[in-house]
N, C-alpha and C. Protein backbone atom coordinates (compact mmCIF):
# COMPACT_ATOMS: atom_id res chain seq x y z
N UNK A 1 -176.64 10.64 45.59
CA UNK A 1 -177.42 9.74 44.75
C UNK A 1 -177.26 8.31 45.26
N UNK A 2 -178.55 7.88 45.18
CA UNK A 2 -178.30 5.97 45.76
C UNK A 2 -178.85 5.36 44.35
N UNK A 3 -178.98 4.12 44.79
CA UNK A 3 -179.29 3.17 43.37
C UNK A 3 -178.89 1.67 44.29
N UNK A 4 -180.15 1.28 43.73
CA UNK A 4 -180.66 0.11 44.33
C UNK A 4 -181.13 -0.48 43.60
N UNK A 5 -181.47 -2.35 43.68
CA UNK A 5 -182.08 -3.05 42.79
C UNK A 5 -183.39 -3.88 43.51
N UNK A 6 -184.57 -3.61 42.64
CA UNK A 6 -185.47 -4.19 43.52
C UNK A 6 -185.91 -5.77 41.82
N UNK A 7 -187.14 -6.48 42.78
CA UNK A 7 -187.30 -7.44 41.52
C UNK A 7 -188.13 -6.57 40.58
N UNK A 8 -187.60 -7.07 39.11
CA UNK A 8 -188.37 -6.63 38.13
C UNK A 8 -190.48 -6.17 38.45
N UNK A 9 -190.82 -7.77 39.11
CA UNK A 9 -191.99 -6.89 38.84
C UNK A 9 -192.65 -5.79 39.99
N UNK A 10 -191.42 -5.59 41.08
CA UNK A 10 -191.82 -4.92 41.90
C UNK A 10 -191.62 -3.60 41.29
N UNK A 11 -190.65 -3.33 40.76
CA UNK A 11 -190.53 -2.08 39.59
C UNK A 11 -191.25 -1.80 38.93
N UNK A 12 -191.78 -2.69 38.31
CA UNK A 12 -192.97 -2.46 36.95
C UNK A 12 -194.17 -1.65 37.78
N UNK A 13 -194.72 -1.90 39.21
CA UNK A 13 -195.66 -1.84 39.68
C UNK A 13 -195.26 -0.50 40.72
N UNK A 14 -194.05 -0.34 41.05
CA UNK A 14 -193.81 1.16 41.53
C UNK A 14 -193.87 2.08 40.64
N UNK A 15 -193.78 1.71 38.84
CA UNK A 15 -193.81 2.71 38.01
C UNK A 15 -195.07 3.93 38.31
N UNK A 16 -196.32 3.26 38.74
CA UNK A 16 -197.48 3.77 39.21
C UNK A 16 -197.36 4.80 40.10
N UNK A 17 -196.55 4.64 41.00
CA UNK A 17 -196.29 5.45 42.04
C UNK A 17 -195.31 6.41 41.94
N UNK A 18 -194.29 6.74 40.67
CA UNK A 18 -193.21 7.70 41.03
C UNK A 18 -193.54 9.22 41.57
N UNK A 19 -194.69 9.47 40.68
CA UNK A 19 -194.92 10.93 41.20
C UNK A 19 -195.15 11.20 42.66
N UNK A 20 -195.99 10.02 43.13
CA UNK A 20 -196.08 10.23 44.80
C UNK A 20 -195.14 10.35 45.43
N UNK A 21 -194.36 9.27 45.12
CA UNK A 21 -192.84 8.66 45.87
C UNK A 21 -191.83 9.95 45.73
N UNK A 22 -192.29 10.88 44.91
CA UNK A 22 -190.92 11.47 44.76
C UNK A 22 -191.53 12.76 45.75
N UNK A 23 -192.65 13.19 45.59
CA UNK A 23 -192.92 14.67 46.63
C UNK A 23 -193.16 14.11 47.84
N UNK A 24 -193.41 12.59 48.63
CA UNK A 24 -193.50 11.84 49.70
C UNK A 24 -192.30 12.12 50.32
N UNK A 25 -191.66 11.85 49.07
CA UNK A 25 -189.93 11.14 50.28
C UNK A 25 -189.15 12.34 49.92
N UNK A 26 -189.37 13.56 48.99
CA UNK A 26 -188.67 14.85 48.85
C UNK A 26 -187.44 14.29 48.00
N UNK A 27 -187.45 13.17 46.98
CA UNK A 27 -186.51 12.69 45.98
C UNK A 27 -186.87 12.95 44.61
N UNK A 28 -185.45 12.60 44.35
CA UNK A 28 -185.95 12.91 42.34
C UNK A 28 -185.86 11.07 42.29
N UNK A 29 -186.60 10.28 41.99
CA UNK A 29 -186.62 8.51 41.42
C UNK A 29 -187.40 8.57 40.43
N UNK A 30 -186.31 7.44 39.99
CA UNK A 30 -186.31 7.26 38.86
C UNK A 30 -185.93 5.67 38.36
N UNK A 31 -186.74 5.21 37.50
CA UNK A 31 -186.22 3.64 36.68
C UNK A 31 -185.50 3.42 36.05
N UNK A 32 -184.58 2.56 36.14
CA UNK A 32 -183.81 2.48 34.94
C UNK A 32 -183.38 1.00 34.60
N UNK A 33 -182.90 0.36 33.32
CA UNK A 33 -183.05 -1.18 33.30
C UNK A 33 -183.93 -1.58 33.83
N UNK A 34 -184.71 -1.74 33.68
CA UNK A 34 -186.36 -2.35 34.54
C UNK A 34 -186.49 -2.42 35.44
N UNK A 35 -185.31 -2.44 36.48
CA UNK A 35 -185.39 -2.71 38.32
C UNK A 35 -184.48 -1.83 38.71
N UNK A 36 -183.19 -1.28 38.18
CA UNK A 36 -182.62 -0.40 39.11
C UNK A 36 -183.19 0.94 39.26
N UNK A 37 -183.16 1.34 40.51
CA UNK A 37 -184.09 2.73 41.26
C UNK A 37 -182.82 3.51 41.30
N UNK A 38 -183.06 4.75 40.97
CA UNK A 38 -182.17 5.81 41.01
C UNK A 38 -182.41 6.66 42.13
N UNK A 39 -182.21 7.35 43.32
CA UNK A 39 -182.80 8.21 43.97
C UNK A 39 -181.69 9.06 44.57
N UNK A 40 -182.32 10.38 44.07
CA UNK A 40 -181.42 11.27 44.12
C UNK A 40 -181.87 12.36 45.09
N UNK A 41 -181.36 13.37 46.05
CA UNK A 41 -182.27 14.32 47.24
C UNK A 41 -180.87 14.73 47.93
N UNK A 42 -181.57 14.86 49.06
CA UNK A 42 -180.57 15.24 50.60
C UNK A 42 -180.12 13.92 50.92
N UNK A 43 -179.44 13.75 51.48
CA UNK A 43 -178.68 12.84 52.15
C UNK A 43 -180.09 11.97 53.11
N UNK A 44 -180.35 12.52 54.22
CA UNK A 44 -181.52 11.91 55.05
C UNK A 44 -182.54 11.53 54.23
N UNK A 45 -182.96 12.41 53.42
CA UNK A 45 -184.08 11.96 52.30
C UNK A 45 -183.81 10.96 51.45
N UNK A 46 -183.20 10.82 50.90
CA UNK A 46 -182.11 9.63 49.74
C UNK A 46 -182.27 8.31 51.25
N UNK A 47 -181.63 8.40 52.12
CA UNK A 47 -182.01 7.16 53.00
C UNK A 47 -183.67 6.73 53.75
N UNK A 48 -184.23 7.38 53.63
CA UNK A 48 -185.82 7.25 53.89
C UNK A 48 -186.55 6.39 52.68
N UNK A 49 -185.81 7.56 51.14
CA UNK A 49 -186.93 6.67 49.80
C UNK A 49 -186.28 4.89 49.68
N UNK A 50 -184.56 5.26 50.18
CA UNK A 50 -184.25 3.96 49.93
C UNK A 50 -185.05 2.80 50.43
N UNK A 51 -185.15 2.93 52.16
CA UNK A 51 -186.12 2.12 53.11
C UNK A 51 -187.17 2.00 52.69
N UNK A 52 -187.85 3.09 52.18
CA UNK A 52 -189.75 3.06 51.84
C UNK A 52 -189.06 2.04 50.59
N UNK A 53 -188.66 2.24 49.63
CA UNK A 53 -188.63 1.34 48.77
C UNK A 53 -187.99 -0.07 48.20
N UNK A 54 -186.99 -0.10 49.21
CA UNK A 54 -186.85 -1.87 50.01
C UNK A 54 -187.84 -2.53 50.40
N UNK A 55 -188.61 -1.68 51.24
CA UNK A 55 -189.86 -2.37 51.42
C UNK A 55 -190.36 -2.79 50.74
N UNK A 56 -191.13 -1.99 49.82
CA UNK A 56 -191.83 -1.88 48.65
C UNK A 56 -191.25 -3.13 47.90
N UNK A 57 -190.20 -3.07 47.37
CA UNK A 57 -189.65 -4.20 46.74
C UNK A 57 -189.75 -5.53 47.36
N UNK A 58 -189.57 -5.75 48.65
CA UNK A 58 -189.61 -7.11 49.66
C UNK A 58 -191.07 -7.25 49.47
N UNK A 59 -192.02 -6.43 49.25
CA UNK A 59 -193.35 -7.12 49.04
C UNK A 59 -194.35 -6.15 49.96
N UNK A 60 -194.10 -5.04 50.62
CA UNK A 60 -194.95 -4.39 50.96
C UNK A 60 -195.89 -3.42 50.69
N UNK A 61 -196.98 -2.68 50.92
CA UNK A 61 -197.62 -1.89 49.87
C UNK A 61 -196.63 -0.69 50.71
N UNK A 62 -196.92 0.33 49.75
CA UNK A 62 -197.33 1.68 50.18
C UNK A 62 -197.55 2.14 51.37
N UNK A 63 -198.47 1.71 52.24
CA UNK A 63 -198.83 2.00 53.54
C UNK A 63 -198.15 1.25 54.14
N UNK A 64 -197.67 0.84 54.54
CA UNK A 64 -196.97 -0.32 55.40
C UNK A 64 -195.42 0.51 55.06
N UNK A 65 -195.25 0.31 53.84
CA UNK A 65 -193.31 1.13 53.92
C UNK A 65 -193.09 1.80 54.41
N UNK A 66 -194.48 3.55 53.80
CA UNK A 66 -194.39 4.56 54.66
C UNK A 66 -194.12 4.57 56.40
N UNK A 67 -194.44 3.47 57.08
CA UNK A 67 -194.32 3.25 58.69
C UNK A 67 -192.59 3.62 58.88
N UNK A 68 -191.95 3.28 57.64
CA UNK A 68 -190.27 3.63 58.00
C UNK A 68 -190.01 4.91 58.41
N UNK A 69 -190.95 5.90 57.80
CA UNK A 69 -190.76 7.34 57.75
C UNK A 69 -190.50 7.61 59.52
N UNK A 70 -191.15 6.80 60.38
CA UNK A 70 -190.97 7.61 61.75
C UNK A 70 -189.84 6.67 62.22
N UNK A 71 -189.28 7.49 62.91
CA UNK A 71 -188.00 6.73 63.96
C UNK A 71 -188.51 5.27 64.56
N UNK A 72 -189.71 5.25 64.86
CA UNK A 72 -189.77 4.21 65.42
C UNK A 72 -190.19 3.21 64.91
N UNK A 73 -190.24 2.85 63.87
CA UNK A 73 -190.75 1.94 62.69
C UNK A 73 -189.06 1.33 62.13
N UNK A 74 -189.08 0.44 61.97
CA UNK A 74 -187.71 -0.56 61.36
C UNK A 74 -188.04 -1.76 60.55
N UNK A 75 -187.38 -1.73 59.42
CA UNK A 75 -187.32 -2.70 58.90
C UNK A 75 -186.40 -4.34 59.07
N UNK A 76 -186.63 -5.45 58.66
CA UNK A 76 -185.57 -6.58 59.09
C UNK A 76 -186.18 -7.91 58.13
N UNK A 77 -185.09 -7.99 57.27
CA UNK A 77 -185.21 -9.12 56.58
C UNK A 77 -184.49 -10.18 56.64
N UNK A 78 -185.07 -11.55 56.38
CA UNK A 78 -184.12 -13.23 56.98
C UNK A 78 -184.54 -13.25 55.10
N UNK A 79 -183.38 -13.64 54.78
CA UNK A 79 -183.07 -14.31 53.31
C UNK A 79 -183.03 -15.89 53.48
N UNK A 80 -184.05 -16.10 53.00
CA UNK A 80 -184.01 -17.69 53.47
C UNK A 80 -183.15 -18.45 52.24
N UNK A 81 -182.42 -17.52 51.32
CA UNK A 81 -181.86 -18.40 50.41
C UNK A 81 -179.94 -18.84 50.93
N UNK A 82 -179.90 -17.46 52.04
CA UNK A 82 -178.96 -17.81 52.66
C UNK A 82 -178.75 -19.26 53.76
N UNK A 83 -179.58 -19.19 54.24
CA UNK A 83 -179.73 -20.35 55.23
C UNK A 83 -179.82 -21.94 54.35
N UNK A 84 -180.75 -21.80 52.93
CA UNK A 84 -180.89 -22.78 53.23
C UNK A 84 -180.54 -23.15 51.64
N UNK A 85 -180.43 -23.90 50.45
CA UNK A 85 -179.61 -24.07 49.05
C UNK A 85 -181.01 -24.92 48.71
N UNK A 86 -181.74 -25.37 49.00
CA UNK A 86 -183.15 -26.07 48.56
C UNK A 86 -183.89 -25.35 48.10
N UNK A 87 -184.71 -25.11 46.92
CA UNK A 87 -185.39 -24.16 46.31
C UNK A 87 -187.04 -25.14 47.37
N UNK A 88 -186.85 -26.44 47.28
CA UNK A 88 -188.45 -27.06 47.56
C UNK A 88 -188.00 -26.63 49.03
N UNK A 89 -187.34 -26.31 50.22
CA UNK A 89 -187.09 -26.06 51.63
C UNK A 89 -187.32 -24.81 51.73
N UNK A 90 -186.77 -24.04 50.95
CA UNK A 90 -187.58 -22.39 51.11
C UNK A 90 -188.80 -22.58 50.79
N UNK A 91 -189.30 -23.06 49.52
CA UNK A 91 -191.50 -23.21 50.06
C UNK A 91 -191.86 -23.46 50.71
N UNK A 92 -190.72 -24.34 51.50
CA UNK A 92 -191.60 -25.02 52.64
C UNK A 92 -191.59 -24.33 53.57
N UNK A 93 -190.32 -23.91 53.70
CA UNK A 93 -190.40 -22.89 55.63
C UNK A 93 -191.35 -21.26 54.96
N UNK A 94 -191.32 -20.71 53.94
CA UNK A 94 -192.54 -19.88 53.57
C UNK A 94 -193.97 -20.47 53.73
N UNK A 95 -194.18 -21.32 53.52
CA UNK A 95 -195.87 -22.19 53.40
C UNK A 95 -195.41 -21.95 54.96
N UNK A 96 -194.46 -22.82 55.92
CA UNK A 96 -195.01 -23.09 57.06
C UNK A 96 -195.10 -21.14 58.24
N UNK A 97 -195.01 -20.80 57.55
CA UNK A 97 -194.68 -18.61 58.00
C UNK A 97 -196.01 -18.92 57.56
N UNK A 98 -196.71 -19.25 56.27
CA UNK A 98 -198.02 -17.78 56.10
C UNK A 98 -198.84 -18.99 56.46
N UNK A 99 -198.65 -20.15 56.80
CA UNK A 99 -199.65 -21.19 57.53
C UNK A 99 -201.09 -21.20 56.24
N UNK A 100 -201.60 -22.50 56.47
CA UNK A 100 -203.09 -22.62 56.17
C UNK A 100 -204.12 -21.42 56.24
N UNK A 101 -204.26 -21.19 54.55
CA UNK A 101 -205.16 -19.99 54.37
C UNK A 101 -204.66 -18.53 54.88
N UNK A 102 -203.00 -18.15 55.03
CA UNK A 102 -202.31 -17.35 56.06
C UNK A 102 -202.98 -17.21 57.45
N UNK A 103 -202.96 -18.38 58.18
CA UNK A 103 -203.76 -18.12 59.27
C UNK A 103 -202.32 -17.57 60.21
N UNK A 104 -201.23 -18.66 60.13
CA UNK A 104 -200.26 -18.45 61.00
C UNK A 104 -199.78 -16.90 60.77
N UNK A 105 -199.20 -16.49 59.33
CA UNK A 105 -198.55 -15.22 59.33
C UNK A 105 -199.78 -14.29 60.04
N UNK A 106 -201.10 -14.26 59.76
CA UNK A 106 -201.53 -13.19 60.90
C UNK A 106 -201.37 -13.66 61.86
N UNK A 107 -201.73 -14.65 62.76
CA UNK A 107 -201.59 -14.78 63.95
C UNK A 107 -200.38 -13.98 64.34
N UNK A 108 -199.08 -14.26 63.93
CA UNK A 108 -197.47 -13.53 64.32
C UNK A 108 -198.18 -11.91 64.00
N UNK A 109 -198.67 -11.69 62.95
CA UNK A 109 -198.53 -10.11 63.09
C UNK A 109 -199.57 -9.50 63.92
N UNK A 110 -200.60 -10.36 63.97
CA UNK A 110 -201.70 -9.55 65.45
C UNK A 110 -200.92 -9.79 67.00
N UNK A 111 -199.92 -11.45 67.12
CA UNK A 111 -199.44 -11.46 68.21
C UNK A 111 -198.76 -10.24 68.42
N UNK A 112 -197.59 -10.08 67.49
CA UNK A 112 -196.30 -9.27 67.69
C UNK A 112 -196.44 -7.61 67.20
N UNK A 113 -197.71 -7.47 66.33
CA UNK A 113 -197.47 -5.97 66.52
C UNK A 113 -197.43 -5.43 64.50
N UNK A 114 -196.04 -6.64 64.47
CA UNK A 114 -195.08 -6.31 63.32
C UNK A 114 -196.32 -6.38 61.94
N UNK A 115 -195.67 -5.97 60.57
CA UNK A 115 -196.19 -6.50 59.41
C UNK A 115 -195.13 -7.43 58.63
N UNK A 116 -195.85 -8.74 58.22
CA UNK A 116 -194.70 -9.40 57.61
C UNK A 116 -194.97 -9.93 55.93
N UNK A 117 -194.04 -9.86 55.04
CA UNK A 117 -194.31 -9.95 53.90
C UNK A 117 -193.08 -11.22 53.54
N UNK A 118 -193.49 -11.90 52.77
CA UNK A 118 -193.25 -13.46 52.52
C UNK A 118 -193.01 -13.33 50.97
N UNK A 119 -192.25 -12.99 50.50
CA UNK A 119 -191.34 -12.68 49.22
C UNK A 119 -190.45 -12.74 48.50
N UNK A 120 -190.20 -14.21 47.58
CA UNK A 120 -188.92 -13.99 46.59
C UNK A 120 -188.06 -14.90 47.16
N UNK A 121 -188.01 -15.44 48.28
CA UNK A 121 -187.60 -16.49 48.90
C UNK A 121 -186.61 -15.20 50.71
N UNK A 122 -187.03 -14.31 50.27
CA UNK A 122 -187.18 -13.31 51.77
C UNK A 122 -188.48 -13.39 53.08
N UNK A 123 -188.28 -13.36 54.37
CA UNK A 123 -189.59 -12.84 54.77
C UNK A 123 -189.11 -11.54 55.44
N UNK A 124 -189.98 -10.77 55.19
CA UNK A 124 -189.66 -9.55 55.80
C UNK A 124 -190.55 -8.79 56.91
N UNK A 125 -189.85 -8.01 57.54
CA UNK A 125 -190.78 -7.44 58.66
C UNK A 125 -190.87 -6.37 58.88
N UNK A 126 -191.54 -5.49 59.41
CA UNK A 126 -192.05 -4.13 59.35
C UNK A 126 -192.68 -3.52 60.88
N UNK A 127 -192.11 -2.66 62.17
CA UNK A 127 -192.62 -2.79 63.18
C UNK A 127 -191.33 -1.93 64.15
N UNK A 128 -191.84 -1.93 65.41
CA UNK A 128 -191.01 -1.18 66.39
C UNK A 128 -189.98 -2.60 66.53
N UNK A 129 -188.44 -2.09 67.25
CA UNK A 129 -187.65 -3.17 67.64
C UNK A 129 -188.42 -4.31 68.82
N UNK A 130 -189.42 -3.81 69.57
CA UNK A 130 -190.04 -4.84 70.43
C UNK A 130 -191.04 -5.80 69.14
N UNK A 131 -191.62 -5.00 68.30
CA UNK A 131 -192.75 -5.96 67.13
C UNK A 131 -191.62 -7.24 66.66
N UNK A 132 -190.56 -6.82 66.08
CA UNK A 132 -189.69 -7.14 65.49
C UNK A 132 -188.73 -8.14 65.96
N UNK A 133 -188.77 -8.47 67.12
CA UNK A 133 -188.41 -9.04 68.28
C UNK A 133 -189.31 -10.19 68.66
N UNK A 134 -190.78 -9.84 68.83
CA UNK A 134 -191.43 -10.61 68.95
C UNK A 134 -191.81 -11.79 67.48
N UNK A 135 -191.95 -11.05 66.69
CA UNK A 135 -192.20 -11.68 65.56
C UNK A 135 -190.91 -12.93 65.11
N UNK A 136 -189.95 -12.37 64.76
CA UNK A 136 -188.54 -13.17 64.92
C UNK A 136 -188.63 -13.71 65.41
N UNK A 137 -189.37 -13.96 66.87
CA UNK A 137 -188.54 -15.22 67.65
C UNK A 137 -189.98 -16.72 67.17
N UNK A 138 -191.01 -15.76 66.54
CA UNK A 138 -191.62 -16.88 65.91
C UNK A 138 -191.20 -17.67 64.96
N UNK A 139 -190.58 -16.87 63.97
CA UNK A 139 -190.10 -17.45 62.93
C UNK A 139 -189.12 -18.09 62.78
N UNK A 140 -188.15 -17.72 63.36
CA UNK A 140 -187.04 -18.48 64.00
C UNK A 140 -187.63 -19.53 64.16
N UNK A 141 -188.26 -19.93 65.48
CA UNK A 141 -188.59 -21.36 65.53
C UNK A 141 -189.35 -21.99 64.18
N UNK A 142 -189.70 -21.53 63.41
CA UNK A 142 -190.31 -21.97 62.12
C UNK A 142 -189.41 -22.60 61.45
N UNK A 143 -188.62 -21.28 60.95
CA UNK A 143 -187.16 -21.84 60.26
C UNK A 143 -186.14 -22.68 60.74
N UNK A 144 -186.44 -23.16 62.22
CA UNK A 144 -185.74 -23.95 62.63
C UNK A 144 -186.33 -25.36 63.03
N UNK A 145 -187.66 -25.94 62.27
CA UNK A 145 -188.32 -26.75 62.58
C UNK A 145 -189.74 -27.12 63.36
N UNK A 146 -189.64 -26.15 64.36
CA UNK A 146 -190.38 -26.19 65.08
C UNK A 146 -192.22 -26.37 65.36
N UNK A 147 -192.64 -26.93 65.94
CA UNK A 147 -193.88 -26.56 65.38
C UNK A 147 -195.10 -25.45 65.72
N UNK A 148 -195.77 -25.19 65.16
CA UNK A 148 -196.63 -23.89 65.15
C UNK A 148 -196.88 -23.77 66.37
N UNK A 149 -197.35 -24.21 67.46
CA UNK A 149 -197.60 -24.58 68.77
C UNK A 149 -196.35 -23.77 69.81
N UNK A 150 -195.12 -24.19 69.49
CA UNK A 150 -193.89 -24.10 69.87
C UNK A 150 -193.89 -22.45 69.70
N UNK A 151 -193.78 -22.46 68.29
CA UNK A 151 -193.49 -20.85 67.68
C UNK A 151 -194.30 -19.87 68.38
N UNK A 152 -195.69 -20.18 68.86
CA UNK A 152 -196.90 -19.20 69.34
C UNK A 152 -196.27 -19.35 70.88
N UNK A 153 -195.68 -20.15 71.29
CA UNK A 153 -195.48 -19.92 73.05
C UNK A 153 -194.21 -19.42 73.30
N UNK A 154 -193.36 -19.35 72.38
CA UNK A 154 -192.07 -18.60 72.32
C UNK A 154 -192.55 -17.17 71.99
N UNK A 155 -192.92 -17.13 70.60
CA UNK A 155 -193.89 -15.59 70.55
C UNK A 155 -194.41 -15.10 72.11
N UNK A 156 -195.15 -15.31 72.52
CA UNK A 156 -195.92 -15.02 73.42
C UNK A 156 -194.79 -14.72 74.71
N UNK A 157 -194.16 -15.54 74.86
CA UNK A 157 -192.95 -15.17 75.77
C UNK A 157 -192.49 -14.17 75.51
N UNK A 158 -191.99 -14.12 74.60
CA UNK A 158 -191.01 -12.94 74.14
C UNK A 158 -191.83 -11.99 74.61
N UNK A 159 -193.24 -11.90 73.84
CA UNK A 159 -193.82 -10.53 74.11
C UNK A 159 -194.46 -9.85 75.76
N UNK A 160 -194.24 -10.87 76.44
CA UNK A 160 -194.45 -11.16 77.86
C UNK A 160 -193.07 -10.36 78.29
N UNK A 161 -192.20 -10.93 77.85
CA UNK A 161 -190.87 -10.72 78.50
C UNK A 161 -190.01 -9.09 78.27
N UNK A 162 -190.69 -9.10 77.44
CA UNK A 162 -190.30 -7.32 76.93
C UNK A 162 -191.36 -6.30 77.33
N UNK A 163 -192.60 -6.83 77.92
CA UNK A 163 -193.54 -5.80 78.68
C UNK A 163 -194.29 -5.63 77.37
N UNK A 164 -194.55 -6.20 75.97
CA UNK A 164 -195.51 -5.45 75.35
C UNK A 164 -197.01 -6.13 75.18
N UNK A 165 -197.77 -5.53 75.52
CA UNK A 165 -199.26 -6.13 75.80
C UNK A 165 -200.37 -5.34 74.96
């Protein structure tokens, strides 16, 4: 059995989904206190619903979590509340990730491959270790000042530099 805590209203809104989630991922889940997830199965199975539903909780739909299910799909989250104690500095390095009208966050996810979800003061990512790789090294430079310009030619390197085209 695992047990995990996702945010309240990401719970409220998986309530919709248990019946899927549970013959999907071959678990018994379940709600409890408004956000803690109960999930109970096989061992391998119990670690799959956990992932699909980290996701889920970090801000992803359904289709996008499911990508955990294959080996080659990984998840990776930067807690920007760790880095940084400014509640107005986390909007800001989030605003400067999903860019004007989210132009920038697609740009990173058509550059790099990855899917990225911008959540709760998390950004999260969704993708092979090369997507995931590439994407990061955008954001990184984000979260480290940089400007959009900067972030897209580091991106682009990276993805140059690891062969993915």
């Amino acid at each position: 059995m695992q047990q995990l805590l996702i945010p309240r209203k990401r719970a409220e809104q998986l309530k919709a989904y248990l019946a899927e989630l549970s013959k999907r991922l071959r678990c018994k889940i379940r709600i409890e206190d408004e956000n803690a997830i109960i999930i109970d199965g096989e061992p391998y199975d119990e670690y799959n619903a956990r992932n699909v539903i980290t996701a889920f909780g970090r801000g992803f739909d359904l289709n996008n979590a499911y990508k955990l299910l294959s080996e080659n799909y990984f998840f990776k989250s930067i807690n920007l509340k760790e880095i940084f104690k400014s509640k107005d500095r986390i909007m800001r390095i989030e605003g400067r990730i999903i860019g004007k009208e989210g132009k920038s966050k697609k740009y990173i996810e058509e550059v790099s491959g990855a899917q990225l979800s911008i959540f709760g003061g998390t950004i999260s990512i969704i993708g092979t270790n090369e997507e995931i790789a590439i994407a990061e090294s955008a954001i990184n430079v984000l979260i480290d000042g940089g400007t959009h310009k900067k972030a897209y030619r580091v991106m682009e390197a990276t993805r140059k530099r690891l062969g993915v085209y």
